[in-house]
Protein backbone atom coordinates (compact mmCIF):
# COMPACT_ATOMS: atom_id res chain seq x y z
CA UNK A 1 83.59 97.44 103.47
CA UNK A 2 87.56 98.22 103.10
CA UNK A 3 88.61 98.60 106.98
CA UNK A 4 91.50 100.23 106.22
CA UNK A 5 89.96 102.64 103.41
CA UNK A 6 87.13 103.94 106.01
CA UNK A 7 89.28 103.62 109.06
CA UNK A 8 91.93 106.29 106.71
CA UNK A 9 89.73 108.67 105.94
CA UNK A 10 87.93 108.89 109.60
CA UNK A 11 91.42 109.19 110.78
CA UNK A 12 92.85 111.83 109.14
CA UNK A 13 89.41 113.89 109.20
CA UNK A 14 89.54 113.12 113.07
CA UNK A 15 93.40 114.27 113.37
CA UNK A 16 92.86 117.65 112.06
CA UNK A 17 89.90 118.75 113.88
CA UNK A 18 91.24 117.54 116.65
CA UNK A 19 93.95 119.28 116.00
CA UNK A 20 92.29 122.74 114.94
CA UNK A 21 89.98 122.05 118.31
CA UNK A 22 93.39 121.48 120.99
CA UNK A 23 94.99 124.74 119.16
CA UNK A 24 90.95 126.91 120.31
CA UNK A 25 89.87 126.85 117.08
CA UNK A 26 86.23 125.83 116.07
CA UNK A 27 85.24 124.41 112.81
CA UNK A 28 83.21 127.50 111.61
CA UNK A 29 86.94 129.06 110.73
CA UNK A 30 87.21 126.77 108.29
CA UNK A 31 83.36 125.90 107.04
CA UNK A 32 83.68 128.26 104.33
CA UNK A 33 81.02 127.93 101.68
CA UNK A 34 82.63 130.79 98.83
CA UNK A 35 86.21 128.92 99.56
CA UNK A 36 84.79 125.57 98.67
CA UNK A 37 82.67 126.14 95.51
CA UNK A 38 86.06 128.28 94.65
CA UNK A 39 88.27 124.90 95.22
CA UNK A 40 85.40 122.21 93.94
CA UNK A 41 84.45 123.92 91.56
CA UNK A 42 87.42 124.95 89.64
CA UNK A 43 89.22 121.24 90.17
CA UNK A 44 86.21 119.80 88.11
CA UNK A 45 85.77 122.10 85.57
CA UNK A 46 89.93 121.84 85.12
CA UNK A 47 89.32 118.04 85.35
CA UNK A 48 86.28 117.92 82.68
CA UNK A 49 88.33 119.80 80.43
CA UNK A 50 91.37 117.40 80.81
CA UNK A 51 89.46 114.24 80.68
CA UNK A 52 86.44 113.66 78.65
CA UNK A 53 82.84 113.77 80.38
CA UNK A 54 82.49 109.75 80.50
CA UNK A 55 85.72 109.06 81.80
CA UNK A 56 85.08 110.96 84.78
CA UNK A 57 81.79 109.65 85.53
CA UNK A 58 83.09 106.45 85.17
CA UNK A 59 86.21 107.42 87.77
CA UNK A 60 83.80 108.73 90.43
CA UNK A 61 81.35 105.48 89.91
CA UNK A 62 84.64 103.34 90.41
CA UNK A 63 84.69 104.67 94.10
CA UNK A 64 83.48 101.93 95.42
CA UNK A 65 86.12 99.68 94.78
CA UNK A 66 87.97 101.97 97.17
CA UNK A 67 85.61 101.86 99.81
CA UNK A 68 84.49 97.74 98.99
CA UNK A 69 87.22 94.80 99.65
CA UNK A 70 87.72 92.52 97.27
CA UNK A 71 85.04 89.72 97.16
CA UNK A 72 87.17 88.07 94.41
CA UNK A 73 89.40 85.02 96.39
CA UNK A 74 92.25 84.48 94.28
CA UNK A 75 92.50 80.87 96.17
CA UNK A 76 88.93 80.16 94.98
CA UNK A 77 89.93 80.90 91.57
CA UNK A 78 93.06 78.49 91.85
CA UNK A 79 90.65 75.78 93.15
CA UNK A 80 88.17 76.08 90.36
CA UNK A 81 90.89 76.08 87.72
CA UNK A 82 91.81 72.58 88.94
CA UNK A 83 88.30 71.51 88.80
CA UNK A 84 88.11 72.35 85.30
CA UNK A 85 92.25 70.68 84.87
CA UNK A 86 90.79 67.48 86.44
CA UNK A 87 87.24 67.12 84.66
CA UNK A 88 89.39 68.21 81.30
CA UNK A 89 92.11 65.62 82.07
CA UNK A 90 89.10 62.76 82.05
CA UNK A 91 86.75 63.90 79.70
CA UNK A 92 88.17 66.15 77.54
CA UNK A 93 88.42 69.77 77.34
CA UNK A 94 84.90 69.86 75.25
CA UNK A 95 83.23 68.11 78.31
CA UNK A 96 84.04 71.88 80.05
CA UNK A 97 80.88 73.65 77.30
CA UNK A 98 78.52 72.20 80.56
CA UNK A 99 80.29 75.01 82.96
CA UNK A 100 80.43 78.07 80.58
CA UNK A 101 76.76 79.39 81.82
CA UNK A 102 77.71 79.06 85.50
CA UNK A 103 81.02 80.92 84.89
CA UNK A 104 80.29 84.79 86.44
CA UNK A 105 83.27 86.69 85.37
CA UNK A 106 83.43 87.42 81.37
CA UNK A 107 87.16 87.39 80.74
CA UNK A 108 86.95 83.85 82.11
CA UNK A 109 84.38 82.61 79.81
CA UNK A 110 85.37 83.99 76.98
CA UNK A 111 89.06 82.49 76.91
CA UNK A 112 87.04 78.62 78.13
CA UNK A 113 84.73 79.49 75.36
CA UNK A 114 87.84 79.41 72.82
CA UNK A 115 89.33 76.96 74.83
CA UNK A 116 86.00 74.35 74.23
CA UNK A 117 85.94 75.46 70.52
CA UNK A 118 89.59 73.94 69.72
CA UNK A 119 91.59 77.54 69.55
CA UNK A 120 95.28 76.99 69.43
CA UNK A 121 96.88 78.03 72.84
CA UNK A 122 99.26 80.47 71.12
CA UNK A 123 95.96 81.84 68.98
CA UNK A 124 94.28 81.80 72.35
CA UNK A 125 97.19 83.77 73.99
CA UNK A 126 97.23 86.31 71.65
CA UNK A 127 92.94 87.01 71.32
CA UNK A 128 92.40 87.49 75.29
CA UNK A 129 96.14 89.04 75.98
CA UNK A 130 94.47 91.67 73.31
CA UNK A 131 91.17 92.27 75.32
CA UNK A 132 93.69 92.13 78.67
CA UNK A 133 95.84 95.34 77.20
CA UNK A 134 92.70 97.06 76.09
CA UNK A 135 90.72 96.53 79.81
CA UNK A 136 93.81 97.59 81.42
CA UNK A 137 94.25 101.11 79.45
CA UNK A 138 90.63 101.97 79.72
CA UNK A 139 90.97 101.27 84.14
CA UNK A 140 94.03 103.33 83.80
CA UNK A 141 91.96 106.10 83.29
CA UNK A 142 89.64 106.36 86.16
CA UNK A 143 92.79 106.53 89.03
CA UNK A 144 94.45 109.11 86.62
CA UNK A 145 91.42 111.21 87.03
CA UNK A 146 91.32 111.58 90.84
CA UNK A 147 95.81 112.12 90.24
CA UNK A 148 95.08 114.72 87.52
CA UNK A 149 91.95 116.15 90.35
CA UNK A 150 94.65 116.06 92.76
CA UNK A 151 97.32 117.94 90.96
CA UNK A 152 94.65 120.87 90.10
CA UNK A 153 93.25 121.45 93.58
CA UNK A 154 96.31 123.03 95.55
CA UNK A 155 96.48 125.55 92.77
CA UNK A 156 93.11 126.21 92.52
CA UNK A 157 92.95 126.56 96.77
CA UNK A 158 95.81 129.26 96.11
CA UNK A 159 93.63 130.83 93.64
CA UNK A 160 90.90 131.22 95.93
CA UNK A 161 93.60 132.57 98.62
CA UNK A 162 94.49 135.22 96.53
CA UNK A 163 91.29 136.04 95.54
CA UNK A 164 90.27 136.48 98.97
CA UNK A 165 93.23 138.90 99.60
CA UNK A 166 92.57 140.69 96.65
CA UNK A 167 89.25 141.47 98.56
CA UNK A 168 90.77 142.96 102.16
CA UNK A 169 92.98 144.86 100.66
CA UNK A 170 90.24 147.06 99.90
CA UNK A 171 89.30 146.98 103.25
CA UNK A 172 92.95 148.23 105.05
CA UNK A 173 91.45 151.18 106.78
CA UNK A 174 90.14 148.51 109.45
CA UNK A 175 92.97 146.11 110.71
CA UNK A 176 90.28 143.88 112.61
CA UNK A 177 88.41 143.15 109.05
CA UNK A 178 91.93 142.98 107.83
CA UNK A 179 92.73 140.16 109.87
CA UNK A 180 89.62 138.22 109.38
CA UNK A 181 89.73 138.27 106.09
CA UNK A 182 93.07 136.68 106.00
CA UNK A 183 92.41 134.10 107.75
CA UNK A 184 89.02 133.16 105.86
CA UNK A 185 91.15 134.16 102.10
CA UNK A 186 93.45 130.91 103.23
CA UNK A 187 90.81 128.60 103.95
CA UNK A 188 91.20 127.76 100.25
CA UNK A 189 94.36 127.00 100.99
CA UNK A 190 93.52 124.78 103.21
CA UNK A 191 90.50 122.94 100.99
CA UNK A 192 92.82 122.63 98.51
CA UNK A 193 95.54 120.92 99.94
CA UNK A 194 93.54 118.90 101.84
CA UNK A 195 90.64 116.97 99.72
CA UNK A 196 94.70 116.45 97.38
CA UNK A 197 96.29 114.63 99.91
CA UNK A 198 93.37 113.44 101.98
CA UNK A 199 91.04 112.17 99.20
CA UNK A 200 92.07 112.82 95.54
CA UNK A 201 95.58 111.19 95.48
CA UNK A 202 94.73 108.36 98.32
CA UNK A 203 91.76 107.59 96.15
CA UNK A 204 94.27 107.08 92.93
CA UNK A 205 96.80 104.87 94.57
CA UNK A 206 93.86 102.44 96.41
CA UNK A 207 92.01 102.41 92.77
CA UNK A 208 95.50 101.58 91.16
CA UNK A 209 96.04 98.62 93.72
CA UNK A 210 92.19 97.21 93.52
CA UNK A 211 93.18 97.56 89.36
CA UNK A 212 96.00 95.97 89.40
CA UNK A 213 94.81 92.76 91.24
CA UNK A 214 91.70 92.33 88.78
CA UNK A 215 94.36 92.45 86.12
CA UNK A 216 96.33 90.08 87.83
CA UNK A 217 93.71 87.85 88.53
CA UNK A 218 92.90 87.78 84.91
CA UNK A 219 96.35 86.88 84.29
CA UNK A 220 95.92 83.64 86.55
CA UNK A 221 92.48 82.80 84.42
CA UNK A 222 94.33 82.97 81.21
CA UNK A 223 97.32 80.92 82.12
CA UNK A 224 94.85 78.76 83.73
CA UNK A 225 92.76 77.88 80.68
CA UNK A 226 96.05 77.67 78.58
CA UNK A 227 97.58 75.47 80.38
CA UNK A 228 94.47 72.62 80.67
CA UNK A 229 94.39 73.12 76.91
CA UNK A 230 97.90 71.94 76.72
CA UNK A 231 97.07 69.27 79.15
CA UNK A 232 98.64 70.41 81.83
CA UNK A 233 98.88 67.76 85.69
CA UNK A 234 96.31 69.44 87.34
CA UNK A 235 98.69 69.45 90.48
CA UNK A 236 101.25 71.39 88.41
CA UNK A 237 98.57 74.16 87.55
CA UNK A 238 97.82 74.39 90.93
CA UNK A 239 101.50 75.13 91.91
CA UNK A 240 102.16 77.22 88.98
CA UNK A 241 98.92 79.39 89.56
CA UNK A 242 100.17 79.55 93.36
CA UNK A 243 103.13 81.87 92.13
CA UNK A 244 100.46 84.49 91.16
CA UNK A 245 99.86 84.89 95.05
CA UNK A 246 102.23 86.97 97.11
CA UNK A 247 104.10 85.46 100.06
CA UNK A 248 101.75 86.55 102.94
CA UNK A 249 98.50 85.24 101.33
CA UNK A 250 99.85 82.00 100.71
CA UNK A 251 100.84 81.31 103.96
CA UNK A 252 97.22 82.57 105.79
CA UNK A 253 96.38 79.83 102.68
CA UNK A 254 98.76 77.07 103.84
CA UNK A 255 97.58 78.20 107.52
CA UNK A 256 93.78 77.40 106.93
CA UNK A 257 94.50 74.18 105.52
């Protein structure tokens, strides 16, 4: 599990009750059923009509890559590029068909495939850097989703706010009930803003990240396999692969070793 994802959202859901709690509140102020299915239920019937139905179910399936860290080691990947450079570099680069069913990820076995098969490295370039674009648009989607969910929901909480005014001013002749039903009318308010900033939009910018890194990663692969098919020093791919890294994970690398 993502520390930092599950330590977030405990933390900020701790904060405010603690919060409401210190100021003598107690959470039945603010567990309001009608308010929530007001909130919930107009963000996703705003998102389903912005986004089509399997693009959302595909966004809230992709959760777990917000809640999950990364199992993918971008080091390991290095390393087992240079394998291939080094067995290539003796054998030839058809001696690499032998790996191709214990390759896991797709992408990568795809561009070897072409790669073992005697594709051009230009041709090469330009068949995976067309599957890379088209991957990349369709992840774009599922982050915009929880942004587009995120957008809706304050509007829809002040929706519910007024709709629970609308309600006690029928009801002036008692100022008690009066005041109640404020307070209850801007628990919307409340749902609204909160599951945008606390959940919708957090979930976005993590998803973005976590998407960004598998396309980066499949980046590395494809310069990888282009450069043993031009016969690249398999201490030069190494070093040029290493520039895909950032700063900080190369040195807890250069650390380890």
């Amino acid at each position: 599990m993502d520390k930092s994802s599950i330590g977030g959202v405990i933390l900020a859901i701790a904060g405010i009750v603690a919060g409401l709690l210190i100021e003598g509140g107690n959470l039945s102020q603010i567990l309001q059923p009608t308010a929530a299915l007001i909130v919930f239920g107009g963000t996703m019937g705003a998102v389903l009509l912005q986004f089509p139905l399997n693009t959302v179910i595909a966004a809230f399936r992709s959760l777990g890559r917000v809640f999950a860290a990364p199992r993918k080691h971008n080091g390991q990947l290095i390393r087992l590029m240079v394998s291939f450079a080094n067995k290539a570099r003796r054998n030839g680069v058809v001696s690499l068909d032998s790996d191709l069913q214990t390759i896991q990820d797709p992408f990568l076995r795809q561009s070897l495939m072409l790669a073992v098969d005697g594709t051009e490295p230009s041709e090469l370039r330009r068949i995976m850097r067309v599957s890379l674009d088209s991957t990349c648009e369709s992840d774009e989607r599922l982050p915009a989703v929880f942004e587009s969910a995120g957008g809706f929901s304050p509007t829809i909480g002040i929706l519910g706010a007024v709709l629970g005014l609308i309600q006690v001013m029928q009801h002036l002749d008692n100022i008690q009930e009066v005041g109640r039903g404020i307070a209850v009318a801007f628990v919307a308010t409340i749902y609204g803003v909160g599951i945008a900033n606390l959940f919708f939009l957090p979930f976005a910018g993590k998803m973005r990240i976590r998407i960004r890194d598998e396309h980066l990663r499949r980046e590395m692969m494809l310069e990888g396999v282009i450069s043993i098919l031009e016969g690249m020093n398999p201490r030069m791919l190494e070093i040029k692969l290493g520039g895909f890294i950032d700063d900080s994970t190369r040195n807890k690398k250069e650390r380890a070793a």
